[in-house]
Protein backbone atom coordinates (compact mmCIF):
# COMPACT_ATOMS: atom_id res chain seq x y z
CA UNK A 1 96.22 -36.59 9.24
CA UNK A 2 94.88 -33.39 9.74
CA UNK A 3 94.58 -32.79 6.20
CA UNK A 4 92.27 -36.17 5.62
CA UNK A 5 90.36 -34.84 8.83
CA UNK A 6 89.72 -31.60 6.46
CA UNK A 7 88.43 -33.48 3.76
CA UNK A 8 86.18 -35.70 5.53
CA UNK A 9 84.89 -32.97 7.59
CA UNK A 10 84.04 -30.99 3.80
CA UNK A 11 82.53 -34.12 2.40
CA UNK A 12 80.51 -34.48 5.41
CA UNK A 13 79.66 -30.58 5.35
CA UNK A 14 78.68 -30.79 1.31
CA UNK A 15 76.28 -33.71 2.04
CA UNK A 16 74.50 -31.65 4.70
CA UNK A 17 74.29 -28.26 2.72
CA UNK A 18 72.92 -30.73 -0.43
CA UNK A 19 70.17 -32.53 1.65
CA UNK A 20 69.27 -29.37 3.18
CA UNK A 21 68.69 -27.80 -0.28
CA UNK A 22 67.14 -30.89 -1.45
CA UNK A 23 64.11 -30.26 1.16
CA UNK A 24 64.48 -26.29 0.66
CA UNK A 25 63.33 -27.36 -2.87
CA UNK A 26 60.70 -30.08 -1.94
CA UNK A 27 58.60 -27.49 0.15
CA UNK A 28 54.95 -25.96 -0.78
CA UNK A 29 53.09 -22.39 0.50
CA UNK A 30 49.53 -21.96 0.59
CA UNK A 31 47.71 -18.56 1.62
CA UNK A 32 44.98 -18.85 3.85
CA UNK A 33 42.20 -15.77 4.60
CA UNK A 34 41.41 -14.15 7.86
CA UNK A 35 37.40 -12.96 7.61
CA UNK A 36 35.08 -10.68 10.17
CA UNK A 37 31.68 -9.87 9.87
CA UNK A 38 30.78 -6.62 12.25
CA UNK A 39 27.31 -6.89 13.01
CA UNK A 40 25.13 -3.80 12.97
CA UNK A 41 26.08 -1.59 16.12
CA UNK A 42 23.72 -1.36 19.70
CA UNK A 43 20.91 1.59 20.05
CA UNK A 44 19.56 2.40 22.90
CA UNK A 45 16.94 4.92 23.08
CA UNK A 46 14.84 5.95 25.87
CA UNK A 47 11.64 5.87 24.29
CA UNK A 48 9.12 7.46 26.81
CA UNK A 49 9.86 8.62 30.32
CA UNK A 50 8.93 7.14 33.98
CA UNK A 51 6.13 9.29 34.86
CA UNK A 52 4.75 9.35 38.11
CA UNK A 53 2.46 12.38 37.12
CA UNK A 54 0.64 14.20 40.02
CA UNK A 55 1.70 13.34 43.54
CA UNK A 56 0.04 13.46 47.07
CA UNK A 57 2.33 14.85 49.96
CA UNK A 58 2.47 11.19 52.03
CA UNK A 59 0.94 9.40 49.64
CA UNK A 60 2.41 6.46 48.06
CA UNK A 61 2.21 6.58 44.21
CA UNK A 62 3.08 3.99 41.58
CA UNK A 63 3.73 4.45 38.36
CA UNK A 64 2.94 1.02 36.43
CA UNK A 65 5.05 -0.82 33.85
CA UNK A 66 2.18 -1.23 31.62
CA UNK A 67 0.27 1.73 31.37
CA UNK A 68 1.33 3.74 28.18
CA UNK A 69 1.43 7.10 29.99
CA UNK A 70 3.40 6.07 33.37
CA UNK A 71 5.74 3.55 31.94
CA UNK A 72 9.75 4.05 31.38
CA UNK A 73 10.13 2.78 27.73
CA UNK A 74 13.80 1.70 26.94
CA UNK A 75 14.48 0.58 22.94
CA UNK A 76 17.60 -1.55 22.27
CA UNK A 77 18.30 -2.04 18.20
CA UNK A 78 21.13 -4.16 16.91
CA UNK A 79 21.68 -7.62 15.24
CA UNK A 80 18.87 -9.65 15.95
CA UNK A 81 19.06 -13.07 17.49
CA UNK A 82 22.28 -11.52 19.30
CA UNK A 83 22.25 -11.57 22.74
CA UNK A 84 22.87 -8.70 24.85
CA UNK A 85 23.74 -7.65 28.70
CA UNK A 86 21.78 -4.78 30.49
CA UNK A 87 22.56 -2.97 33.26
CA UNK A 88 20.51 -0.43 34.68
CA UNK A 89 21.89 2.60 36.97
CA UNK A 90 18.34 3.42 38.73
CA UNK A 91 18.51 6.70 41.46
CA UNK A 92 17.85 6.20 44.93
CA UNK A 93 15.81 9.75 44.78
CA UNK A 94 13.97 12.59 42.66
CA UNK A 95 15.80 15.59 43.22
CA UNK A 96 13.76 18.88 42.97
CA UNK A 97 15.13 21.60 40.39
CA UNK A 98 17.34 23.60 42.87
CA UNK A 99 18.41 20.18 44.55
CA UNK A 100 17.04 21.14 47.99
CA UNK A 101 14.75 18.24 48.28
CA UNK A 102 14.45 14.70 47.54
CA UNK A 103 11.40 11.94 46.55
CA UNK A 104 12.72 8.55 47.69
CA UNK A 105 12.04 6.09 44.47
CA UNK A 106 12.03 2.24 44.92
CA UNK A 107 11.61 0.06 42.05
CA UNK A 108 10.23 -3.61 42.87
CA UNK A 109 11.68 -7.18 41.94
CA UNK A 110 9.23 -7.28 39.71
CA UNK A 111 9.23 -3.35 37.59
CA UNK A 112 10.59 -4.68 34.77
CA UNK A 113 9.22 -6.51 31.46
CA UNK A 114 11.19 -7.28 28.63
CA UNK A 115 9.42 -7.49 25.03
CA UNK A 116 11.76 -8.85 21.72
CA UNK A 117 8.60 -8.85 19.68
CA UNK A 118 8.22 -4.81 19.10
CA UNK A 119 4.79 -4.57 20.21
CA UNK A 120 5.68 -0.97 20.78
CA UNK A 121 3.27 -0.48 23.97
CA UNK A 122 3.25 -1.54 27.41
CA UNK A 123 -0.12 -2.67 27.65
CA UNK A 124 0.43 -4.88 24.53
CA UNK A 125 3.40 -6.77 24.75
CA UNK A 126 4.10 -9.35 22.53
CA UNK A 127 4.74 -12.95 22.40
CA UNK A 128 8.47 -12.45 23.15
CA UNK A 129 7.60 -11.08 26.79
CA UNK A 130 9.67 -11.71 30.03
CA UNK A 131 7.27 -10.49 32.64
CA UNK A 132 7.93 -9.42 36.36
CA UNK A 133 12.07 -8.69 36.17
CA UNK A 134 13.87 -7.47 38.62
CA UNK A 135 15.57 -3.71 36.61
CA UNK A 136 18.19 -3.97 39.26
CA UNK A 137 19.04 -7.26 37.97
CA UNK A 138 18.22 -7.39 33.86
CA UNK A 139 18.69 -11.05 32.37
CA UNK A 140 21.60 -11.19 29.50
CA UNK A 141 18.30 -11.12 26.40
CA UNK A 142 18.24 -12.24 22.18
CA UNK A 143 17.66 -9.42 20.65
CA UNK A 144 14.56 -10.31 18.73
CA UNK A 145 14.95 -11.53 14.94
CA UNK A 146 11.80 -9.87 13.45
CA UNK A 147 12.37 -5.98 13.52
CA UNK A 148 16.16 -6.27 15.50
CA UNK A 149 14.54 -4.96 18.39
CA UNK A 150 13.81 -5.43 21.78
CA UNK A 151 11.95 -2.90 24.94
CA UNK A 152 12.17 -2.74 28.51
CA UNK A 153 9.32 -1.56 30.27
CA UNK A 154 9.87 -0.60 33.90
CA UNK A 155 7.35 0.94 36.74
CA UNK A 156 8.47 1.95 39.82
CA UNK A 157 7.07 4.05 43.41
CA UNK A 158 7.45 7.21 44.77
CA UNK A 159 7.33 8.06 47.98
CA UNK A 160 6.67 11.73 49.16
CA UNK A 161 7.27 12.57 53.19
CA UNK A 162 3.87 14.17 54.66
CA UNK A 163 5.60 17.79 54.07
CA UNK A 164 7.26 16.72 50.92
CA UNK A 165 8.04 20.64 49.53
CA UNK A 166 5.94 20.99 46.34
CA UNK A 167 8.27 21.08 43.02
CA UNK A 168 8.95 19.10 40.03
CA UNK A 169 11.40 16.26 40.96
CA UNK A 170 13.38 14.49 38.16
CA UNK A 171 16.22 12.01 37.86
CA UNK A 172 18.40 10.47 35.48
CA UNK A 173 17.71 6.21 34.58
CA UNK A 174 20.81 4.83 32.46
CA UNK A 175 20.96 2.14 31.02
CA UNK A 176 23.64 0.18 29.79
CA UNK A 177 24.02 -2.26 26.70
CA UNK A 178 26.40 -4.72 25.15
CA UNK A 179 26.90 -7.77 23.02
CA UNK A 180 27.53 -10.25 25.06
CA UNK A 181 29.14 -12.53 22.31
CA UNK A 182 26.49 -15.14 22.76
């Protein structure tokens, strides 16, 4: 009995192994490709300085986003029609050169312009202009399609205490940039 057990359980076992090589032989491979294409990398330049020029001990003094000579230019290159996110670190002060004195900077809600059509000046921005931004709080922008460019302009105030010690102050504006996959 045992014996017949055996062969049943071999005949069984042959008929498995057989239909499982029967679909081993009935299968098919196809090769598929993976593809990337890295677009052209971020630039950011800073273009032309925020200069406040000559200032007044406790006087007020604004440099303005679209005068050529007082403006903070800011030139972002890449893959046009891309959009990008900006961030701007903007200081709280001016330090003076041996960093014993301060100017107090403010920049408005509304110190910032944004230009995708490289117009190239402040006073002459282009068509692709965003007007009156916040720099504390950049919108995520297309970088524009014509020349893969696109500029911030941003003013900003000084304010110089009525015994304000007379120096050259200076501080650092970064700016930050990156694809934003949109």
């Amino acid at each position: 009995m045992r014996f017949q057990k055996l062969v049943k359980f071999a005949g069984l076992l042959a008929v498995v192994l057989f239909a499982g090589f029967a679909n081993v032989l009935a299968q098919d491979v196809a090769t598929g490709s993976a593809t990337a294409n890295v677009l052209a990398v971020l630039q950011v330049t800073s273009t032309h300085d925020l200069a406040f020029g000559d200032v007044l001990q406790g006087v007020p003094h604004v440099a303005d986003k679209t005068v050529v000579a007082d403006a903070g230019v800011f030139q972002i290159t890449g893959e046009g029609g891309q959009e990008v996110s900006m961030y701007m670190q903007l200081p709280d002060y001016l330090w003076n050169s041996t960093n014993t004195d301060r100017l107090v900077i403010s920049f408005s809600a509304t110190d910032a312009d944004i230009d995708t059509t490289a117009a190239g000046t402040p006073a002459a921005h282009g068509g692709g202009a965003v007007t009156n931004l916040d720099p504390h709080h950049i919108p995520e922008t297309v970088i524009g399609n014509a020349d893969n460019i696109l500029q911030i302009f941003m003013g900003g105030t000084v304010f110089p205490t009525i015994d304000q010690r007379a120096a050259a102050y200076s501080a650092d504006i970064i700016l930050t940039v990156s694809y934003t996959g949109n």
